[in-house]
Protein backbone atom coordinates (compact mmCIF):
# COMPACT_ATOMS: atom_id res chain seq x y z
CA UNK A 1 57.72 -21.17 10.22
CA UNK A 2 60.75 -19.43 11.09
CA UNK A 3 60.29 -15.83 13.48
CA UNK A 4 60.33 -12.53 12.12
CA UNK A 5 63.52 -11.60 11.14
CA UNK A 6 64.63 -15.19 12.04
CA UNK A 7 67.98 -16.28 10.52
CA UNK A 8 67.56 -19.68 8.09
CA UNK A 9 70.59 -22.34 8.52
CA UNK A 10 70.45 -25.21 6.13
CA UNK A 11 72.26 -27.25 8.90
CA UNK A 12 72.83 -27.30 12.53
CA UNK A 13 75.98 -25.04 12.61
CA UNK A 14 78.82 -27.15 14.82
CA UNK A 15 78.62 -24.78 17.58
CA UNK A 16 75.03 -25.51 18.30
CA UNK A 17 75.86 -29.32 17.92
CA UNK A 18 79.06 -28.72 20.80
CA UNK A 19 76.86 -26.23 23.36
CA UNK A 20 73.51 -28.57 23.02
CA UNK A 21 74.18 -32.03 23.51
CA UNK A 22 71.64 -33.60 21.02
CA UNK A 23 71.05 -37.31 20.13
CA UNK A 24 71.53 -36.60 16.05
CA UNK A 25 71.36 -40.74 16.13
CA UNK A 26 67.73 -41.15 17.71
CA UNK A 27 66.46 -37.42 16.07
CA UNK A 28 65.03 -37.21 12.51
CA UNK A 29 67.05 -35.37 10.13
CA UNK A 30 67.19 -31.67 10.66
CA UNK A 31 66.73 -29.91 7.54
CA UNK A 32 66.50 -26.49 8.50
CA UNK A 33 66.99 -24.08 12.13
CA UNK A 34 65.51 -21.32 12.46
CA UNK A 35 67.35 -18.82 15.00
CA UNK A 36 65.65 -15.43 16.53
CA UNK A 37 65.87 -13.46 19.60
CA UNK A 38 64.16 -16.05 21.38
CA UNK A 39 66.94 -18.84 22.61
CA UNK A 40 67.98 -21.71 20.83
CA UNK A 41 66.83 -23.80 23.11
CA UNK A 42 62.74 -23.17 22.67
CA UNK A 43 63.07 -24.07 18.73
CA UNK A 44 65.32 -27.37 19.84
CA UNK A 45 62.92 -28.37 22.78
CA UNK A 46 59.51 -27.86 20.26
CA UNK A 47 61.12 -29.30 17.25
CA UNK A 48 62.38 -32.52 19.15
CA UNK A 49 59.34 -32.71 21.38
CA UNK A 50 57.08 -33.37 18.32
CA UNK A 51 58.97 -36.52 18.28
CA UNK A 52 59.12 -37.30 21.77
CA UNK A 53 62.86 -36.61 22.15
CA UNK A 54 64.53 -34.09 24.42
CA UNK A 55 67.96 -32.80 24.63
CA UNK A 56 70.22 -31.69 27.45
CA UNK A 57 72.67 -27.95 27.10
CA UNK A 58 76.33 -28.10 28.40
CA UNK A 59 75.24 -25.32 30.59
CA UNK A 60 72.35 -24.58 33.04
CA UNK A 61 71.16 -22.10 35.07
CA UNK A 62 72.56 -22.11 39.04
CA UNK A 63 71.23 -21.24 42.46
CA UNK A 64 73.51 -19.31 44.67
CA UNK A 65 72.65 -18.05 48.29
CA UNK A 66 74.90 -15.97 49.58
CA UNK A 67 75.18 -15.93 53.47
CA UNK A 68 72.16 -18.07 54.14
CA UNK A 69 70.45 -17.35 57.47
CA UNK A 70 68.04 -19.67 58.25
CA UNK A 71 67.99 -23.53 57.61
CA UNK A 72 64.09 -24.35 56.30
CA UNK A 73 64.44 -22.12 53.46
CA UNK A 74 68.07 -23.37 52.21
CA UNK A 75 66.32 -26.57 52.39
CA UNK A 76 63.34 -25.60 50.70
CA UNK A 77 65.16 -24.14 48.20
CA UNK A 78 67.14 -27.04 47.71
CA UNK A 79 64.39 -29.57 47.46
CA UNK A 80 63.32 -27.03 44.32
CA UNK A 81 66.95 -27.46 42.95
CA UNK A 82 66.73 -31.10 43.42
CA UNK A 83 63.32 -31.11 41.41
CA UNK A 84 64.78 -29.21 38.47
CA UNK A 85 68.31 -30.33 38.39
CA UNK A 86 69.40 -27.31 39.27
CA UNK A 87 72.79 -26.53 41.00
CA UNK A 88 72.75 -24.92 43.93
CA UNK A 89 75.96 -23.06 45.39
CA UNK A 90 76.00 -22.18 49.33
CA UNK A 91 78.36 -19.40 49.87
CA UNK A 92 79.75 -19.05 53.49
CA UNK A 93 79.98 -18.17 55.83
CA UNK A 94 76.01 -19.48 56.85
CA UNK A 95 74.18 -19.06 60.04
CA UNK A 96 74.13 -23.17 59.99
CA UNK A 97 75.47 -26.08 59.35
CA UNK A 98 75.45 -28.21 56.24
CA UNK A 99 74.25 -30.80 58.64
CA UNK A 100 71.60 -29.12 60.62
CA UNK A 101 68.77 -31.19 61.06
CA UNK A 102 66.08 -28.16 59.76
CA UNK A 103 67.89 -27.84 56.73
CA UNK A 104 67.17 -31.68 56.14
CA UNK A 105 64.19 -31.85 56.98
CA UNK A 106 63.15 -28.93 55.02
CA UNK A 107 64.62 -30.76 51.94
CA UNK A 108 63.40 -34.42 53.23
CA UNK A 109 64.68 -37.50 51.43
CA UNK A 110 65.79 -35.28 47.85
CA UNK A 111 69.27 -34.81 49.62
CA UNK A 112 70.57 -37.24 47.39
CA UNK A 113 69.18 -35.75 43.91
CA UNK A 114 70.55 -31.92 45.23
CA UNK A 115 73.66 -30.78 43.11
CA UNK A 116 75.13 -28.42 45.80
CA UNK A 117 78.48 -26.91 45.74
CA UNK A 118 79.82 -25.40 49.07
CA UNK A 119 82.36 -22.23 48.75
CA UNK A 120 83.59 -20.41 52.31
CA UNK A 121 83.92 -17.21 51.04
CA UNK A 122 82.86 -14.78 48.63
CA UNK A 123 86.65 -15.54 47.26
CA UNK A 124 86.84 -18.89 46.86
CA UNK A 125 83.38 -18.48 44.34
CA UNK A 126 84.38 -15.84 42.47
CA UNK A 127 87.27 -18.27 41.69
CA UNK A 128 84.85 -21.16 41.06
CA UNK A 129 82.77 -18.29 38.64
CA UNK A 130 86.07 -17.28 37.09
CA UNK A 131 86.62 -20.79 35.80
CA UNK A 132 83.23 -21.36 34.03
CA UNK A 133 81.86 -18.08 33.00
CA UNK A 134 78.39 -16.71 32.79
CA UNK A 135 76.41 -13.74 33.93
CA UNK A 136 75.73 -12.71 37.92
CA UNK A 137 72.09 -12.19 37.93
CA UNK A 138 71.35 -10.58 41.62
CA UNK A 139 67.86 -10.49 43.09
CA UNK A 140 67.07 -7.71 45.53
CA UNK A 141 64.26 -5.34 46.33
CA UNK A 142 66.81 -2.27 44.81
CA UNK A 143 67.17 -4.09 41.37
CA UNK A 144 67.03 -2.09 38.27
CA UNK A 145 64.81 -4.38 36.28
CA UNK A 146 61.60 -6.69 36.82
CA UNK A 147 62.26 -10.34 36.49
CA UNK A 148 59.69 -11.19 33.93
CA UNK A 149 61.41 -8.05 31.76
CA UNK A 150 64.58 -9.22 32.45
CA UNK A 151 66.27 -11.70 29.22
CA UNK A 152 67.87 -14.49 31.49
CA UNK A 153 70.56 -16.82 29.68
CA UNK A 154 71.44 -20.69 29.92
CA UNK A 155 74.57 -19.53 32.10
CA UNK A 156 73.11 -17.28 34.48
CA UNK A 157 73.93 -17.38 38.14
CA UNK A 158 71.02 -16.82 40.17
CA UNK A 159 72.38 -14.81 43.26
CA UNK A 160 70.14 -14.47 45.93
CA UNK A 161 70.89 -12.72 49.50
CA UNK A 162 70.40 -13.49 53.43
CA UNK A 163 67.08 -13.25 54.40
CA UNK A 164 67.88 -10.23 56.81
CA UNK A 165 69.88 -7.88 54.69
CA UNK A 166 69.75 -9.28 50.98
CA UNK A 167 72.90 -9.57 48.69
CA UNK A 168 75.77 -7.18 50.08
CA UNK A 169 76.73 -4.38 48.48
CA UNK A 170 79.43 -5.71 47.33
CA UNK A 171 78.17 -8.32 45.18
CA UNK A 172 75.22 -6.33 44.52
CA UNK A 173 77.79 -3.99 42.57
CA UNK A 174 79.70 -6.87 41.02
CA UNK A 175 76.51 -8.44 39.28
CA UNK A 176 76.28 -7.90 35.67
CA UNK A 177 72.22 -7.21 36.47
CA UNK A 178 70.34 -6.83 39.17
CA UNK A 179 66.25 -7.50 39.32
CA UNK A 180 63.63 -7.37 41.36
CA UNK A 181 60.78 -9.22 42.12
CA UNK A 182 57.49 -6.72 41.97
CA UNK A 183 55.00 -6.35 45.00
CA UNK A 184 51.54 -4.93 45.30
CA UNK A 185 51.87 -4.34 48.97
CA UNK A 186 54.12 -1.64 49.76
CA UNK A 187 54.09 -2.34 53.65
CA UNK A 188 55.48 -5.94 52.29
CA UNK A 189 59.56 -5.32 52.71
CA UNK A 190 60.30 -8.15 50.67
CA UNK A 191 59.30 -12.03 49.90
CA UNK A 192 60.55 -15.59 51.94
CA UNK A 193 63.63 -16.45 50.54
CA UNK A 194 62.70 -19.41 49.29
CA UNK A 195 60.02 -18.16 47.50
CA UNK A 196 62.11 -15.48 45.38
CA UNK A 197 64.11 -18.30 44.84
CA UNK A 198 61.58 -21.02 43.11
CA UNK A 199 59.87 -17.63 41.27
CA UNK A 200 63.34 -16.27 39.35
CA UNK A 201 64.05 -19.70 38.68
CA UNK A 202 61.18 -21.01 36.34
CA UNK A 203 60.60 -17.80 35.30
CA UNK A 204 63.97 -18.53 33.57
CA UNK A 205 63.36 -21.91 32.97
CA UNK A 206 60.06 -20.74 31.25
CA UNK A 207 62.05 -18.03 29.22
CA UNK A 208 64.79 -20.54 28.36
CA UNK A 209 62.26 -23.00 27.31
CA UNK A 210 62.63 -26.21 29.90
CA UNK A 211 59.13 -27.39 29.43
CA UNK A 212 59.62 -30.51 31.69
C-alpha cells in the first residue's frame, strides 16, 4: 500500500533508475513505486528484500573528523566505517599520524576494508565537497536540532569535531545543520568521539533505510 499522500508512478521514473543502481535484470518487474516523505530508498530496500535482492545508491553518507586528537578513537571510528562501507574523510591538520601504531590498533586488521580520504586543510575539503555536493551535517553539543529529529539525506556529510573543542566555529557556521546528541546528565560535557560518531551514523542509516 502506498503512504498517505504517497505519489503513484506506473514506472520507475529514469532518475530513480540513474541515482539507485538497481539490477532491473535479476529484479521482478516493477509495476508500480510508491514515493512519500520517507526516502526512496526504504520502499526500494523492502520491495527488493522480499525477493532477496538488494541494491546499492550512487551516493552514501560520509564520516568526516575534523582535527582529530587522539588516535584510538579515529581508529575506532574507522573500524565502524569499515563495517558499514562508509567513507571516512580525516581533515588535517591531526594530533597523529596516519601511521601511528594506536590508530591501527584501534582499527585492527579492517585497515584494508576502510574507505578513508585524507585532506590537509579545511581548504583542500571544501574543494573535495565543492566537487560532489551534499549537505554539511555538524555534530556538537550547541546544535540546533536532536539527531533522531533531524531528516538526514543519502549525501550528508557527517562532520564531527576534536575531542577537546568540537567542530570550530568556523565550520560550525558553514554547516547547512547542526545537531546534537541529547544527554541526561548535565555534569556530562559531552560523549567519546567515537561514540557520537557510530550513534549519528546508523541513526541515519536507520532513517535512510540500510537494513544490512
Amino acid at each position: 500500500m502506498p503512504a498517505p499522500g504517497g505519489l503513484i508512478f506506473s514506472t520507475v521514473p529514469q532518475v530513480y533508475k540513474s541515482k539507485y543502481l538497481i539490477d532491473f535484470h535479476r529484479a521482478p518487474a516493477i509495476k508500480k513505486i510508491y514515493i512519500s516523505p520517507l526516502p526512496l530508498a526504504r520502499y526500494l530496500n523492502i520491495y527488493l528484500g522480499v525477493h532477496g535482492l538488494r541494491f546499492h545508491e550512487a551516493f552514501m553518507l560520509r564520516v568526516v573528523l575534523v582535527h582529530p586528537q587522539i588516535p584510538p578513537n579515529t581508529g575506532n571510528i574507522a573500524r565502524t566505517c569499515a563495517a558499514t562501507g562508509t567513507e571516512l574523510h580525516l581533515v588535517g591538520p591531526l594530533g597523529f599520524e596516519i601511521s601511528d601504531r594506536y590508530l591501527k590498533r584501534a582499527g585492527l586488521d579492517y585497515w584494508p576494508y576502510v574507505n578513508l580520504h585524507y585532506h590537509d586543510s579545511l581548504d583542500a575539503f571544501e574543494a573535495v565537497h565543492q566537487q560532489q555536493g551534499g549537505r554539511w551535517i555538524g555534530f556538537s553539543t550547541a546544535g540546533k536540532c536532536s539527531y533522531v529529529q533531524f531528516q538526514f539525506q543519502n549525501d550528508d556529510w557527517l562532520l564531527f569535531g576534536c575531542e577537546t573543542t568540537g567542530l570550530p566555529p568556523t565550520v560550525l557556521d558553514a554547516c547547512d545543520a547542526t545537531v546534537y546528541i541529547p544527554m541526561s546528565q548535565p555534569g556530562v560535557r559531552s560523549l567519546n568521539l567515537s561514540v557520537s560518531a557510530a550513534v549519528g551514523l546508523f541513526e541515519a542509516r536507520r532513517q535512510l533505510g540500510y537494513f544490512g
